[in-house]
C-alpha atoms as a PDB file:
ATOM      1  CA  UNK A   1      67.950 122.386  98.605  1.00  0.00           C
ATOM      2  CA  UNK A   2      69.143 119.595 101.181  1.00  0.00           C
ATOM      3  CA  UNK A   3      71.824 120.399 103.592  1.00  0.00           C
ATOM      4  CA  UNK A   4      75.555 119.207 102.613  1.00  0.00           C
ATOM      5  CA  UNK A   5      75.109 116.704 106.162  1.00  0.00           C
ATOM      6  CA  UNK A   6      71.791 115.512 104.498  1.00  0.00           C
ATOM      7  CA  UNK A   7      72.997 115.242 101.052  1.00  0.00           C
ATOM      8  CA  UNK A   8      76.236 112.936 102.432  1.00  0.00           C
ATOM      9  CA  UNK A   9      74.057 110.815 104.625  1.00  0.00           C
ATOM     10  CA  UNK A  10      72.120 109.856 101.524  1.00  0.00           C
ATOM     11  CA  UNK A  11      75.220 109.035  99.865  1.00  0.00           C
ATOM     12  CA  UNK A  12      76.780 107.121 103.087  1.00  0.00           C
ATOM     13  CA  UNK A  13      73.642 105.005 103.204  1.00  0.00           C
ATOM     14  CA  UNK A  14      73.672 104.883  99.136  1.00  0.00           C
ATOM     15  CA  UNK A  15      76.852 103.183  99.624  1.00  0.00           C
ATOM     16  CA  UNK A  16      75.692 101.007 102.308  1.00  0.00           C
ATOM     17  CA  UNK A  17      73.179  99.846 100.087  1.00  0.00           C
ATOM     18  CA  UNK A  18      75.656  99.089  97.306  1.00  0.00           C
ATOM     19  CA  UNK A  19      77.829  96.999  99.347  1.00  0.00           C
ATOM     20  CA  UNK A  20      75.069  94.468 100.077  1.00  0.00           C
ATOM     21  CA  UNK A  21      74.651  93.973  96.233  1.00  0.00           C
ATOM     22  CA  UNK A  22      78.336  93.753  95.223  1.00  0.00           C
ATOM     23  CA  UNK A  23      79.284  90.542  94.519  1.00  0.00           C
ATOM     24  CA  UNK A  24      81.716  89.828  97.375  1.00  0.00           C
ATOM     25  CA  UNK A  25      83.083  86.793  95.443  1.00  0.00           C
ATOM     26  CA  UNK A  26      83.153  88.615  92.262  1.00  0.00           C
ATOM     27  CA  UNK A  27      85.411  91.959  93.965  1.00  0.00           C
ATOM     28  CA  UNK A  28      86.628  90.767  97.301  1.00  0.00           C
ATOM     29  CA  UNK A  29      89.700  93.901  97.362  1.00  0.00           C
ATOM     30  CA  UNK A  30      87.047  96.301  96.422  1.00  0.00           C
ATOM     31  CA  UNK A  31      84.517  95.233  98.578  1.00  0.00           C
ATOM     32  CA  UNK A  32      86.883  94.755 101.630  1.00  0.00           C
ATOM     33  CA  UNK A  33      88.235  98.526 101.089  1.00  0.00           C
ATOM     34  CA  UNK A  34      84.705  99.491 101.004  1.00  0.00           C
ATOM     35  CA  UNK A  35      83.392  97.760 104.488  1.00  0.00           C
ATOM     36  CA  UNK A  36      86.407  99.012 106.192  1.00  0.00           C
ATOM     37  CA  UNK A  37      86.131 102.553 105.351  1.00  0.00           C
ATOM     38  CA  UNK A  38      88.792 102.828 103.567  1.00  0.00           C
ATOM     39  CA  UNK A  39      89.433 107.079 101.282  1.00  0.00           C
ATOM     40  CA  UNK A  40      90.500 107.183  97.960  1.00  0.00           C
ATOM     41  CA  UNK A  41      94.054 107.530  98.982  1.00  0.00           C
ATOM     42  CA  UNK A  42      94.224 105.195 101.273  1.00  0.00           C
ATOM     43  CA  UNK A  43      93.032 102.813  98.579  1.00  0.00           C
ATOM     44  CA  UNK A  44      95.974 104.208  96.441  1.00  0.00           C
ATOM     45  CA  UNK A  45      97.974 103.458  98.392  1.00  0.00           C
ATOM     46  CA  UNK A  46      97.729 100.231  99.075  1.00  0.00           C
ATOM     47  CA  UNK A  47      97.638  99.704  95.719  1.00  0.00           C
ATOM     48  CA  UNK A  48     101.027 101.658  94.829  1.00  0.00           C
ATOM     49  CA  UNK A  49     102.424  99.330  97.803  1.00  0.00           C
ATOM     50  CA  UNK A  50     101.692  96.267  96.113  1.00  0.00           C
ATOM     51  CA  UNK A  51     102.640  97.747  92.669  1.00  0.00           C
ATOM     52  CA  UNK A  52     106.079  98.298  93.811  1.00  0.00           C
ATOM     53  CA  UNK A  53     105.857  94.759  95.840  1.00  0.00           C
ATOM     54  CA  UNK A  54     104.832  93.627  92.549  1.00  0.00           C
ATOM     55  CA  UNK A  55     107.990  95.030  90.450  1.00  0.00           C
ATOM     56  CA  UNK A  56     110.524  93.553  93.320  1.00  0.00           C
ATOM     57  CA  UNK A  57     109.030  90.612  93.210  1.00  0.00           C
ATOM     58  CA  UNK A  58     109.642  90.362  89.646  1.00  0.00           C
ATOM     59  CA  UNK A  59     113.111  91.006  90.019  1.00  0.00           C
ATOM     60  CA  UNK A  60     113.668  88.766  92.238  1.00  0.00           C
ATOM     61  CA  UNK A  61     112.204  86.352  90.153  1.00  0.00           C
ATOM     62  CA  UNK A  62     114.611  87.327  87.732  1.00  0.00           C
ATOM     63  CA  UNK A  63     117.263  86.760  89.875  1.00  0.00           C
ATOM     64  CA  UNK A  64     116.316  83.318  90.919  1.00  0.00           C
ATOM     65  CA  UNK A  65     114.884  83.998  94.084  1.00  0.00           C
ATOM     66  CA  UNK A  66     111.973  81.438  95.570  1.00  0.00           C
ATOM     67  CA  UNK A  67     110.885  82.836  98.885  1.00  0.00           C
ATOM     68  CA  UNK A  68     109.814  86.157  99.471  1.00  0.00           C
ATOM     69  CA  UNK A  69     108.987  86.771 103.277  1.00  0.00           C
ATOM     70  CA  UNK A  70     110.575  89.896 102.599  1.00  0.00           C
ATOM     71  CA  UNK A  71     108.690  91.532 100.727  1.00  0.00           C
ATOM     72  CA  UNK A  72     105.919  89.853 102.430  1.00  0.00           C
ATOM     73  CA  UNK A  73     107.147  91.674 105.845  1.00  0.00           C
ATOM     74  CA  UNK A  74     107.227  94.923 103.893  1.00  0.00           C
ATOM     75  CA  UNK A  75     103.682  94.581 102.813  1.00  0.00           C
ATOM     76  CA  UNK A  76     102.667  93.838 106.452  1.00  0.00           C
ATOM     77  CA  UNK A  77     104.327  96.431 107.732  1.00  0.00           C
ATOM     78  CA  UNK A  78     103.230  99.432 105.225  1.00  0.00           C
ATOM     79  CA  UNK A  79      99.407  97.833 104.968  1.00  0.00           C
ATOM     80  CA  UNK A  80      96.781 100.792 106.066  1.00  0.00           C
ATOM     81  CA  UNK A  81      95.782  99.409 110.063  1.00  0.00           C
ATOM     82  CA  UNK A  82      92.246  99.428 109.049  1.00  0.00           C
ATOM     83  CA  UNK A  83      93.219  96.036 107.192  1.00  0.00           C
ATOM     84  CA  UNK A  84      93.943  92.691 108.113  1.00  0.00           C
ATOM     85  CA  UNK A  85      97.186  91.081 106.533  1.00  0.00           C
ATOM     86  CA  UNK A  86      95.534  87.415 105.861  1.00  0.00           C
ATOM     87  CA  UNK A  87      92.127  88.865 104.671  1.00  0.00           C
ATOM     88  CA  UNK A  88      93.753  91.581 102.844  1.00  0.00           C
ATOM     89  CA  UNK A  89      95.954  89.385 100.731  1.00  0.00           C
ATOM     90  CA  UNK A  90      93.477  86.699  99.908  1.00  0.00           C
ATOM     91  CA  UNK A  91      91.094  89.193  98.336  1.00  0.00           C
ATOM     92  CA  UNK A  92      93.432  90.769  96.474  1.00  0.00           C
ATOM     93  CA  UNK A  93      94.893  87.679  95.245  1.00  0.00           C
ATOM     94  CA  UNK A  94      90.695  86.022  94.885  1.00  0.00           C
ATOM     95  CA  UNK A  95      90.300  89.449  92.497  1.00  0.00           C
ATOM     96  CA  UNK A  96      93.252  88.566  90.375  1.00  0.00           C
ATOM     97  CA  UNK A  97      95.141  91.381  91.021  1.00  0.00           C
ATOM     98  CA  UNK A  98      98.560  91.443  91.169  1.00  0.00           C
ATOM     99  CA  UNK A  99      98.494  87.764  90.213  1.00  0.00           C
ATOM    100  CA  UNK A 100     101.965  86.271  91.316  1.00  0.00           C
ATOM    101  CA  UNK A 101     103.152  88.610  94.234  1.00  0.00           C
ATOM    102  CA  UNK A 102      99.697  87.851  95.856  1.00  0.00           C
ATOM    103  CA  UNK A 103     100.063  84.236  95.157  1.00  0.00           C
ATOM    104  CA  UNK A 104     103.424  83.959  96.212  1.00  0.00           C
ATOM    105  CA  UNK A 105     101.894  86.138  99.372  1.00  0.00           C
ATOM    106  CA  UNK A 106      98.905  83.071  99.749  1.00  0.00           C
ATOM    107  CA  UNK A 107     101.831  80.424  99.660  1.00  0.00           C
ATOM    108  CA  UNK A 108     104.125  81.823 102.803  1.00  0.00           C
ATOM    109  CA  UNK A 109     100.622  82.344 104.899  1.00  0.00           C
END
């Protein structure tokens, strides 16, 4: 039987392999997480950060609100430092995720 240090740099290069044939246009978020190195939970939580982003955002919608640099700031400030704020934003937003937050996001850059 392989060695666990064998057996994960299989996987690692499995993975490397992967990333070349996911379509970067198709998953930008997921394949930005991916090149960067990014665990599980750091993955999370990024995307409980924009999730709550998200449900401000609507609320200040509700309210009437039309620019949102704060929430923008929080983002920037609570975004993993493996991850760029302008690249970040744009693939989440080029994924669809998190549709008005992350266009709102795309408008203030």
């Amino acid at each position: 039987m392989d060695s666990i240090e064998k057996r994960l740099e299989t996987l690692e290069y499995y993975q490397s392999l992967l990333l070349k044939i996911v379509e970067p246009t198709k998953y930008p978020f997921y394949h930005l997480v991916m090149a960067k190195g990014l665990s599980k939970d750091e993955i999370e939580e990024v995307l409980k950060i924009c999730e709550e982003l998200s449900r401000l955002h609507e609320e200040q919608k509700a309210q009437g609100l039309v620019i949102y640099t704060d929430l923008l700031t929080r983002f920037a400030g609570q975004l993993n430092p493996k991850l760029e704020l302008y690249e970040t934003i744009h693939a989440i937003h080029r994924q669809n995720l998190y549709s008005s937050l992350m266009k709102d996001f795309v408008d203030l850059l």
